[in-house]
PDB file of N, CA and C in Angstrom:
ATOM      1  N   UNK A   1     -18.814  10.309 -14.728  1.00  0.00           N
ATOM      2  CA  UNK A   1     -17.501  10.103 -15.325  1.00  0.00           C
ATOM      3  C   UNK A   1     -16.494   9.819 -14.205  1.00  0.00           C
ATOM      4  N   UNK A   2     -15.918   8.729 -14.140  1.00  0.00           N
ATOM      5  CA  UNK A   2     -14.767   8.413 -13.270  1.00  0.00           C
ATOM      6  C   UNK A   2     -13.324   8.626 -13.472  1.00  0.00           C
ATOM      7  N   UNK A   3     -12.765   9.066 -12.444  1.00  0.00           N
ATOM      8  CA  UNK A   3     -11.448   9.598 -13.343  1.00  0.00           C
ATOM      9  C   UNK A   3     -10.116   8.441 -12.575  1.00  0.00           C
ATOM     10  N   UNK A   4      -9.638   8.439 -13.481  1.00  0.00           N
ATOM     11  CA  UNK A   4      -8.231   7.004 -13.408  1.00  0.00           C
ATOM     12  C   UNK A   4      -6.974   7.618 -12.397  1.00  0.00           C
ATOM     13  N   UNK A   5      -7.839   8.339 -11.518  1.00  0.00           N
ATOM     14  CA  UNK A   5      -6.751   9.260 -10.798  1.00  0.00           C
ATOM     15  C   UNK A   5      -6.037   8.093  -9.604  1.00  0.00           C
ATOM     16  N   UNK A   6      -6.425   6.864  -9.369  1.00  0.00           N
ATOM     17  CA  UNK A   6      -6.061   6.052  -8.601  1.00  0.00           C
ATOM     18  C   UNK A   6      -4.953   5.041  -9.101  1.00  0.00           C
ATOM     19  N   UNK A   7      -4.854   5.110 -10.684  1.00  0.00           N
ATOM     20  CA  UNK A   7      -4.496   4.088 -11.492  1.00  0.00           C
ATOM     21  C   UNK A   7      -2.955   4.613 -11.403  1.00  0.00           C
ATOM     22  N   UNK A   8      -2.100   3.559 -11.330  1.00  0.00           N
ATOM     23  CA  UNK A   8      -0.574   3.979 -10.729  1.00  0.00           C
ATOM     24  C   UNK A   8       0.058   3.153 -12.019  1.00  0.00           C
ATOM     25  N   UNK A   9       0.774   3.641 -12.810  1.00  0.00           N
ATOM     26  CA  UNK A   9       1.272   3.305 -14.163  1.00  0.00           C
ATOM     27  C   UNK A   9       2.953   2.922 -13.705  1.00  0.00           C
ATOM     28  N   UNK A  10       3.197   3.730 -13.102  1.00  0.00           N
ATOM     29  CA  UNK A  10       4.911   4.021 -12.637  1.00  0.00           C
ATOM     30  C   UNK A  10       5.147   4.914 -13.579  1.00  0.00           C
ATOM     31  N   UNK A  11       4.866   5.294 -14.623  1.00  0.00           N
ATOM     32  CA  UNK A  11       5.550   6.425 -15.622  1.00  0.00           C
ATOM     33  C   UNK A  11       6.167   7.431 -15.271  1.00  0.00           C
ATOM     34  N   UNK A  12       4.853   7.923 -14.164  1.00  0.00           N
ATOM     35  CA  UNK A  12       5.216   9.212 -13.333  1.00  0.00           C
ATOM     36  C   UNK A  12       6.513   8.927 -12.204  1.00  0.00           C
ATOM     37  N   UNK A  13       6.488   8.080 -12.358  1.00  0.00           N
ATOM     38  CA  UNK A  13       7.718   7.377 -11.074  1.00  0.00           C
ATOM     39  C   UNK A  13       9.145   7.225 -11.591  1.00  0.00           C
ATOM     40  N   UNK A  14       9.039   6.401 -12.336  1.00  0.00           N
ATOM     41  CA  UNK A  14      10.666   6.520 -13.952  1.00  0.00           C
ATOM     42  C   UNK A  14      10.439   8.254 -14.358  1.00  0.00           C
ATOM     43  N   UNK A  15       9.745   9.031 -14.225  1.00  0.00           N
ATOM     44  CA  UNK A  15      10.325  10.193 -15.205  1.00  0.00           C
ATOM     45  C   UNK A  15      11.039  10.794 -14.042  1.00  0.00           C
ATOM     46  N   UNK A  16      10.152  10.729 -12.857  1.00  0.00           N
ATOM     47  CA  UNK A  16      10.782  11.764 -11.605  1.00  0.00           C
ATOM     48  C   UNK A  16      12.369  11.392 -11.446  1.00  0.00           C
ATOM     49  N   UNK A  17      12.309   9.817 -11.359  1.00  0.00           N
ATOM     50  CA  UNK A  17      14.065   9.367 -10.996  1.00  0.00           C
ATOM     51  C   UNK A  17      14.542   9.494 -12.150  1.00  0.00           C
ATOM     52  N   UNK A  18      14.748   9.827 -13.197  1.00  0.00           N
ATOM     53  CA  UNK A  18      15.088  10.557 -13.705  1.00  0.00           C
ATOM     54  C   UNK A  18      15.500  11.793 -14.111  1.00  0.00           C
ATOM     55  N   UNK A  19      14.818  12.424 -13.721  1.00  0.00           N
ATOM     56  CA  UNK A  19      14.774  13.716 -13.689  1.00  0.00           C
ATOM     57  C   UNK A  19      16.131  13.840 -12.107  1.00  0.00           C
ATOM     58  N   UNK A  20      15.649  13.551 -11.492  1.00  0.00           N
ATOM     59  CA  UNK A  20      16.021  13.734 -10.086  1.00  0.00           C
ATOM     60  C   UNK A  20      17.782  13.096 -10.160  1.00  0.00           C
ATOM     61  N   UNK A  21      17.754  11.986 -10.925  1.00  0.00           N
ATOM     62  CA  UNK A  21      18.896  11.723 -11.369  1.00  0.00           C
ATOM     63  C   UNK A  21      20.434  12.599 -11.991  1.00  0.00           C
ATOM     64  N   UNK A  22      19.179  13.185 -13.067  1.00  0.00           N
ATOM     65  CA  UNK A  22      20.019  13.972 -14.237  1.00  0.00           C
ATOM     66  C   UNK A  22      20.517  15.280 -13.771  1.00  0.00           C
ATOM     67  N   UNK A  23      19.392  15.893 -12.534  1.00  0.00           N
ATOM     68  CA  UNK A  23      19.619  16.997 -11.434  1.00  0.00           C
ATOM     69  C   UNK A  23      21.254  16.514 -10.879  1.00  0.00           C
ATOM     70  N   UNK A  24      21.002  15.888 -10.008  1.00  0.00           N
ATOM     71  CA  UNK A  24      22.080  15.401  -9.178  1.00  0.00           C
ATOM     72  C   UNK A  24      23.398  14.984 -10.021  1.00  0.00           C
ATOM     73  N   UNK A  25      23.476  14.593 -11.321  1.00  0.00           N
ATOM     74  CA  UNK A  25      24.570  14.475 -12.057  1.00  0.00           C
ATOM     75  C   UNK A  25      25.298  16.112 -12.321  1.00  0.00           C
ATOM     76  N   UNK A  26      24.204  16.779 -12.853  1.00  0.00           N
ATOM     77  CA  UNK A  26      24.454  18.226 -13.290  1.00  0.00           C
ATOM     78  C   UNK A  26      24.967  19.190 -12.292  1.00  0.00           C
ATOM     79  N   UNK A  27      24.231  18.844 -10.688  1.00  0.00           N
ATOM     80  CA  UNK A  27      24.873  19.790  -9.539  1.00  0.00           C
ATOM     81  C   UNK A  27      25.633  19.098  -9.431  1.00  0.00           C
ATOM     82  N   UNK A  28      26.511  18.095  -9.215  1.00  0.00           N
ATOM     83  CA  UNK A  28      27.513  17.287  -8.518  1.00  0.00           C
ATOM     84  C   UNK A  28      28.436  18.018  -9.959  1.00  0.00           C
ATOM     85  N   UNK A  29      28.222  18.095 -11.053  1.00  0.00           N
ATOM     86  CA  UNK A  29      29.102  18.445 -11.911  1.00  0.00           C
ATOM     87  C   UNK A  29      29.962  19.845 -11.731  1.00  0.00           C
ATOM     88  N   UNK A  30      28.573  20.776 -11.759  1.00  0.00           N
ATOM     89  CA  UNK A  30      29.358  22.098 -11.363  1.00  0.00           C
ATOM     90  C   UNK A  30      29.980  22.117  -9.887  1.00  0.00           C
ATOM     91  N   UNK A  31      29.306  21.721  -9.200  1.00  0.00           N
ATOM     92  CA  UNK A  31      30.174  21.634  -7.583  1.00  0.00           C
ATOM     93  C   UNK A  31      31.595  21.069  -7.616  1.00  0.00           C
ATOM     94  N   UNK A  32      31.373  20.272  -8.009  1.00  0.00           N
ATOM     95  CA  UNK A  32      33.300  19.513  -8.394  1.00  0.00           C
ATOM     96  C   UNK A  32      34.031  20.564  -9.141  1.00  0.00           C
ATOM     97  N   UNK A  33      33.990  20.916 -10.025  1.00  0.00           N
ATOM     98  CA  UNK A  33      33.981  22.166 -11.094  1.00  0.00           C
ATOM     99  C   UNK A  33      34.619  23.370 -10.100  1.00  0.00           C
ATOM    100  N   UNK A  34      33.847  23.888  -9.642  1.00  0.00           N
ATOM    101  CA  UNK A  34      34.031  24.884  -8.825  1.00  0.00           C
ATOM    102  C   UNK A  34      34.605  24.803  -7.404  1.00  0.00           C
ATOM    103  N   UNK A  35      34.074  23.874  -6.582  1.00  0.00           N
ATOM    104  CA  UNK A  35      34.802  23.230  -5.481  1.00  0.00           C
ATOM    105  C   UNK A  35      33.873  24.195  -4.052  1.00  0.00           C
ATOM    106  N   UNK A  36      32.907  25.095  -4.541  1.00  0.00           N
ATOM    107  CA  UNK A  36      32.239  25.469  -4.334  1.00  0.00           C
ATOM    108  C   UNK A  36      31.373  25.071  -2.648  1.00  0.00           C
ATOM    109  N   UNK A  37      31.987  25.414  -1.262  1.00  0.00           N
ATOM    110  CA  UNK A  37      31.152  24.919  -0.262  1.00  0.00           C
ATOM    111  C   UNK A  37      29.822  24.183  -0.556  1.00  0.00           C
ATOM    112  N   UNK A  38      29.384  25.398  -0.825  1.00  0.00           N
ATOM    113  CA  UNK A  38      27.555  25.378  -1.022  1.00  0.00           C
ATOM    114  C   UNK A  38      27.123  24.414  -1.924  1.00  0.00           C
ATOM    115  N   UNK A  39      27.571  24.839  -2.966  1.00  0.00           N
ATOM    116  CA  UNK A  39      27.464  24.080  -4.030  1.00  0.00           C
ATOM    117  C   UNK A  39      27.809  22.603  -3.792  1.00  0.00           C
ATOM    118  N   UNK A  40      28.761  22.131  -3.066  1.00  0.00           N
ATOM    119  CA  UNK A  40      29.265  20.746  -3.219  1.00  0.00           C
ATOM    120  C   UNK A  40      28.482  20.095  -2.102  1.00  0.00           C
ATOM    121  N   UNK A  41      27.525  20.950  -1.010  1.00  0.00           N
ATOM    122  CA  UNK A  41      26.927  20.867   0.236  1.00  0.00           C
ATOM    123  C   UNK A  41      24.812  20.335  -0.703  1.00  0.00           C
ATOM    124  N   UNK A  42      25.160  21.517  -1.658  1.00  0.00           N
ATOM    125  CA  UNK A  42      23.550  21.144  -2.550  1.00  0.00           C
ATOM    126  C   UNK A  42      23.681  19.724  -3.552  1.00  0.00           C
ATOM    127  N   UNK A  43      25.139  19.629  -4.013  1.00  0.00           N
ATOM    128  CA  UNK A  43      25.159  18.247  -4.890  1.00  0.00           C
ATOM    129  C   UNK A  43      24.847  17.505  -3.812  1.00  0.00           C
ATOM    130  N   UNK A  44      25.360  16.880  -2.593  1.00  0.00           N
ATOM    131  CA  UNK A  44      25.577  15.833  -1.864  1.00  0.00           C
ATOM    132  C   UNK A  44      23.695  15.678  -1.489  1.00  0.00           C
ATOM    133  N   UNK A  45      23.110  16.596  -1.201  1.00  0.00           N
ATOM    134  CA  UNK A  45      21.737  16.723  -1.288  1.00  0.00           C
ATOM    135  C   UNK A  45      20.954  15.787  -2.296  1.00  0.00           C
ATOM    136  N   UNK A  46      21.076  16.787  -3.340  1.00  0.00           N
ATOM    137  CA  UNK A  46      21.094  16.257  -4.552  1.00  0.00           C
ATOM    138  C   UNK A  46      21.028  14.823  -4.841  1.00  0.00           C
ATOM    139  N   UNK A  47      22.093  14.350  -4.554  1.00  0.00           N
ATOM    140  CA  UNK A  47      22.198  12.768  -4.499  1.00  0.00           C
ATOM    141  C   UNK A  47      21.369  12.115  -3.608  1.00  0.00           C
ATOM    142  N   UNK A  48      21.430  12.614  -2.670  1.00  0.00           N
ATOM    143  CA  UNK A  48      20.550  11.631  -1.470  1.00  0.00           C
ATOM    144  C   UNK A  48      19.261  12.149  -2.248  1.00  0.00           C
ATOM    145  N   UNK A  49      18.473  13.208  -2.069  1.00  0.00           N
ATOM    146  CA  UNK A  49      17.227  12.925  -2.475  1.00  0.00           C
ATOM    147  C   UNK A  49      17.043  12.263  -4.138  1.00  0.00           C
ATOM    148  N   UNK A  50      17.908  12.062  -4.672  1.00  0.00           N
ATOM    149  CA  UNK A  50      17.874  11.146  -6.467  1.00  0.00           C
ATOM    150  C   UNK A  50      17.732   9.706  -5.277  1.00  0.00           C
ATOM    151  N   UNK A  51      18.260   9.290  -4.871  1.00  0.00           N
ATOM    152  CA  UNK A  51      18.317   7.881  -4.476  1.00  0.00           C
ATOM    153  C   UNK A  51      16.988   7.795  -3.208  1.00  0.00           C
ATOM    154  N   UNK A  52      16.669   8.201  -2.730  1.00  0.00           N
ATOM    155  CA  UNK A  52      15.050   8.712  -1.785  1.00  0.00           C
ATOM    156  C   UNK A  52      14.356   8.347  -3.210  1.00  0.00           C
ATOM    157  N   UNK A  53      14.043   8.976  -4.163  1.00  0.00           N
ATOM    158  CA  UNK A  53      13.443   9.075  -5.144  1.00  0.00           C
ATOM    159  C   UNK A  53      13.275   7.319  -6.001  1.00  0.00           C
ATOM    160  N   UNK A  54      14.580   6.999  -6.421  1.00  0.00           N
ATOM    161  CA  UNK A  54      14.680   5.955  -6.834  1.00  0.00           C
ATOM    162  C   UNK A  54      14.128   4.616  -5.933  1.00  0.00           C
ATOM    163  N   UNK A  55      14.178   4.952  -4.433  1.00  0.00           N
ATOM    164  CA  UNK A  55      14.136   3.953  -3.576  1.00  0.00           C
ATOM    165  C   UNK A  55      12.202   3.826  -3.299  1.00  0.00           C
ATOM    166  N   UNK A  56      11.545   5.078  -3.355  1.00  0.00           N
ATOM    167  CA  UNK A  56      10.378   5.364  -3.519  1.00  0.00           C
ATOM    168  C   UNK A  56       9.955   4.561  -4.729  1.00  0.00           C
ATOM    169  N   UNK A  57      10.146   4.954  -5.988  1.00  0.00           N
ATOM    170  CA  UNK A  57       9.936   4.426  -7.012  1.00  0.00           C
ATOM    171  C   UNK A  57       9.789   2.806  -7.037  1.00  0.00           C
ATOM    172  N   UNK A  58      10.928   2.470  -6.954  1.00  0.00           N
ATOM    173  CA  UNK A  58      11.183   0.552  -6.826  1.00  0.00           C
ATOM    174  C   UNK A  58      10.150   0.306  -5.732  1.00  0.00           C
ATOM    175  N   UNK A  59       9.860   1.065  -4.899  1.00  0.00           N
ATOM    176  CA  UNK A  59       9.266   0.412  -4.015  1.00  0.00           C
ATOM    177  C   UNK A  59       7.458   0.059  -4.865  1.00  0.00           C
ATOM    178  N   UNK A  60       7.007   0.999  -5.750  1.00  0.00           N
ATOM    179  CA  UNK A  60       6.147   0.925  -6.034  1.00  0.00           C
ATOM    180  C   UNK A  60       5.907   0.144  -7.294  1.00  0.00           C
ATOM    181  N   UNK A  61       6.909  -0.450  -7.588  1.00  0.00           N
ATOM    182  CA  UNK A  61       6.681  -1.311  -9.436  1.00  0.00           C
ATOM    183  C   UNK A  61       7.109  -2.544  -9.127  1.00  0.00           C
ATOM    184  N   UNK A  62       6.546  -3.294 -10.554  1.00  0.00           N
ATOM    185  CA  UNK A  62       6.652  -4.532 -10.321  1.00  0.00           C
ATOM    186  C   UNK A  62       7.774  -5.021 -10.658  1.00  0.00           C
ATOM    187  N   UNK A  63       8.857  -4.443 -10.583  1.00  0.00           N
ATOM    188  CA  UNK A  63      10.169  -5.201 -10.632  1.00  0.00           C
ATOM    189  C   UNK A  63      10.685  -5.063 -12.361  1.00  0.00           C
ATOM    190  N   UNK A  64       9.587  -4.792 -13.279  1.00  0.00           N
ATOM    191  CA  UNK A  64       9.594  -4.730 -14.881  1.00  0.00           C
ATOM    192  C   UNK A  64      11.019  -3.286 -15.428  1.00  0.00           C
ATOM    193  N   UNK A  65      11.026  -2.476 -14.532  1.00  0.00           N
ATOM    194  CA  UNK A  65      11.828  -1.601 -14.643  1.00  0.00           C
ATOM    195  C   UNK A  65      13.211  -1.466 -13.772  1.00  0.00           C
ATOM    196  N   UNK A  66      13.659  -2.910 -13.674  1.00  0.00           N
ATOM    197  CA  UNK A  66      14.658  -3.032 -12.874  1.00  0.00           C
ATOM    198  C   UNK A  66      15.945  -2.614 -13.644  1.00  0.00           C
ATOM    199  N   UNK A  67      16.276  -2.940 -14.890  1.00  0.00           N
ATOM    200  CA  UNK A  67      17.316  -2.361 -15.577  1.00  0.00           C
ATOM    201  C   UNK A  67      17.823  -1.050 -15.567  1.00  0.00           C
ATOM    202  N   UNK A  68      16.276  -0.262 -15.676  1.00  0.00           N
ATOM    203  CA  UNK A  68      16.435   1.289 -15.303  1.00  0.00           C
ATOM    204  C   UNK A  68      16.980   1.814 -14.397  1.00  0.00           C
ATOM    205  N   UNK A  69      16.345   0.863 -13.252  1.00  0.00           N
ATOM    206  CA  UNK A  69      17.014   1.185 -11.584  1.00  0.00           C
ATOM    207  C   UNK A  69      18.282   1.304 -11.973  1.00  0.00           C
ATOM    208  N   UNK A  70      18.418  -0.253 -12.221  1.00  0.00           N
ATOM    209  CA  UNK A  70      20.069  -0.127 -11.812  1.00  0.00           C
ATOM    210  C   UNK A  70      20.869   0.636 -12.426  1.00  0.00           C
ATOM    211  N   UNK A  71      20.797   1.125 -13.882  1.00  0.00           N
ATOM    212  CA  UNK A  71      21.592   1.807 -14.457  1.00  0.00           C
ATOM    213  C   UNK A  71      21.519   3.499 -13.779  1.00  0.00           C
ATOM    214  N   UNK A  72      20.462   3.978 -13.554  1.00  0.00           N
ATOM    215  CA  UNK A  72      20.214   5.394 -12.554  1.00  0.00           C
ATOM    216  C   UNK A  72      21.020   4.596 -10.693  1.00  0.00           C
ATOM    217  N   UNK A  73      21.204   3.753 -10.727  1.00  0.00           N
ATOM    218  CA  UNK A  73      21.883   3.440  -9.309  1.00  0.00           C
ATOM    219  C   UNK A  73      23.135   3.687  -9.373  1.00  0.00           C
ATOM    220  N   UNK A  74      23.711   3.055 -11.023  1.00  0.00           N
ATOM    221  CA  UNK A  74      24.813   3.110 -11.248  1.00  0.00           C
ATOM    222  C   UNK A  74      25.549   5.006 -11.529  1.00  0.00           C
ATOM    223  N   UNK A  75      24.619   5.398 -12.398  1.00  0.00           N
ATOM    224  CA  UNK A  75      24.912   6.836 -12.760  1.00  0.00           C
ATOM    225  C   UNK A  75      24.838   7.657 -10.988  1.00  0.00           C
ATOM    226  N   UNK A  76      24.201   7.789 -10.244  1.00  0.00           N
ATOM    227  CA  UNK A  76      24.513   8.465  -8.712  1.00  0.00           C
ATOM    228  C   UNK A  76      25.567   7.863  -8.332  1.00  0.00           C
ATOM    229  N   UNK A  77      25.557   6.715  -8.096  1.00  0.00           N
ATOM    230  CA  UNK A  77      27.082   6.404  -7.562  1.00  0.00           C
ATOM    231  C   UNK A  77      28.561   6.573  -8.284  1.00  0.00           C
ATOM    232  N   UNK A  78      28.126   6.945  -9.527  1.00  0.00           N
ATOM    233  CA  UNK A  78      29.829   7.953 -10.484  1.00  0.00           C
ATOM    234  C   UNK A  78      29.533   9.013  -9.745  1.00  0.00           C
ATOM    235  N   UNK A  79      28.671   9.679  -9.725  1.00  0.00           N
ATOM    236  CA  UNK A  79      28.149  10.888  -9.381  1.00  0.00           C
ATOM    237  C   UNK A  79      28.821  10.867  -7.425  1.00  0.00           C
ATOM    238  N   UNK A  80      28.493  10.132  -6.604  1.00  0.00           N
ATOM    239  CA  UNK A  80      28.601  10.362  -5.495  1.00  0.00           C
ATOM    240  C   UNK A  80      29.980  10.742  -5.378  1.00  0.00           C
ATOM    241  N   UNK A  81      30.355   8.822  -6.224  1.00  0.00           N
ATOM    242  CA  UNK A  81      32.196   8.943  -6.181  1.00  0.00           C
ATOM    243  C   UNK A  81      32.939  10.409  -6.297  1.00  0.00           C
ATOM    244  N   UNK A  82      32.598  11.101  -7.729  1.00  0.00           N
ATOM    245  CA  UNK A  82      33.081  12.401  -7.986  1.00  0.00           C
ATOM    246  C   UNK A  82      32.867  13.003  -6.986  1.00  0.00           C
ATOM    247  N   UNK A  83      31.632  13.096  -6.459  1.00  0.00           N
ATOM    248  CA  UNK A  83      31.311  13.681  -4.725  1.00  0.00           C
ATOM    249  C   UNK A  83      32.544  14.457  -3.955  1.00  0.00           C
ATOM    250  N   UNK A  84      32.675  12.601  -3.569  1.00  0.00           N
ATOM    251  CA  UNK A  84      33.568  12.502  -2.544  1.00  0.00           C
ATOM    252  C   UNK A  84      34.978  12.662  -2.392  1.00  0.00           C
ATOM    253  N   UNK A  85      35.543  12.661  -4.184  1.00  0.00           N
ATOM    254  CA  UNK A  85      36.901  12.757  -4.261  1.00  0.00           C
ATOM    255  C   UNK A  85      36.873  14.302  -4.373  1.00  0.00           C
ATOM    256  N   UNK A  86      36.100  15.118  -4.446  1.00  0.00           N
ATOM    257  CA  UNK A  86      36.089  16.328  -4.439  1.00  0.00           C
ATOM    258  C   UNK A  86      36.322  17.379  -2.889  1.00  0.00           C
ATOM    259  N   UNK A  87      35.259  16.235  -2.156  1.00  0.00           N
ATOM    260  CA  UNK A  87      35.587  16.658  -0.494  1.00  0.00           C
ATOM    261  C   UNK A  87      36.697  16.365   0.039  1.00  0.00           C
ATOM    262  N   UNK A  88      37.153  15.737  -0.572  1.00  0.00           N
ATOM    263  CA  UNK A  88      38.355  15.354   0.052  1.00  0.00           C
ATOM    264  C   UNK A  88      39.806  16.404   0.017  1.00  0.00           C
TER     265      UNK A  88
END
């Protein structure tokens, strides 16, 4: 019995940036919120590894899930923006 453990779908790749996305929206939320050192020190994290993630991902598909990208490119970068007007 052979197992399809080699077979690369991307599924697993769109759920993670996703996931990793929806993370980084949610900490960047309460960190702004609160104003929180730490907290606004784990969102900024947060973001960089969602976009590590996303940049991993694209790297591995055939281009078919480009809409997705961009709209998760678009959602971190509201997300960063709020970021940054927060550090400020």
């Amino acid at each position: 019995m052979e197992r399809d453990i080699d077979i690369h779908t991307g599924y697993n790749d769109i759920k993670q940036v996703e996931m990793f996305v929806e993370t980084a929206e949610k900490m960047v939320g309460q960190a702004t919120m609160s104003l929180d050192k730490e907290m606004l020190e784990g969102a900024k994290q947060a973001v960089e590894n969602a976009y590590a993630q996303l940049s991993r991902a694209r790297a591995q598909t055939t281009g078919v899930d480009e809409e997705f990208f961009k709209h998760c490119e678009q959602k971190l970068a509201r997300a960063e923006h709020q970021l940054n007007e927060a550090l400020r």
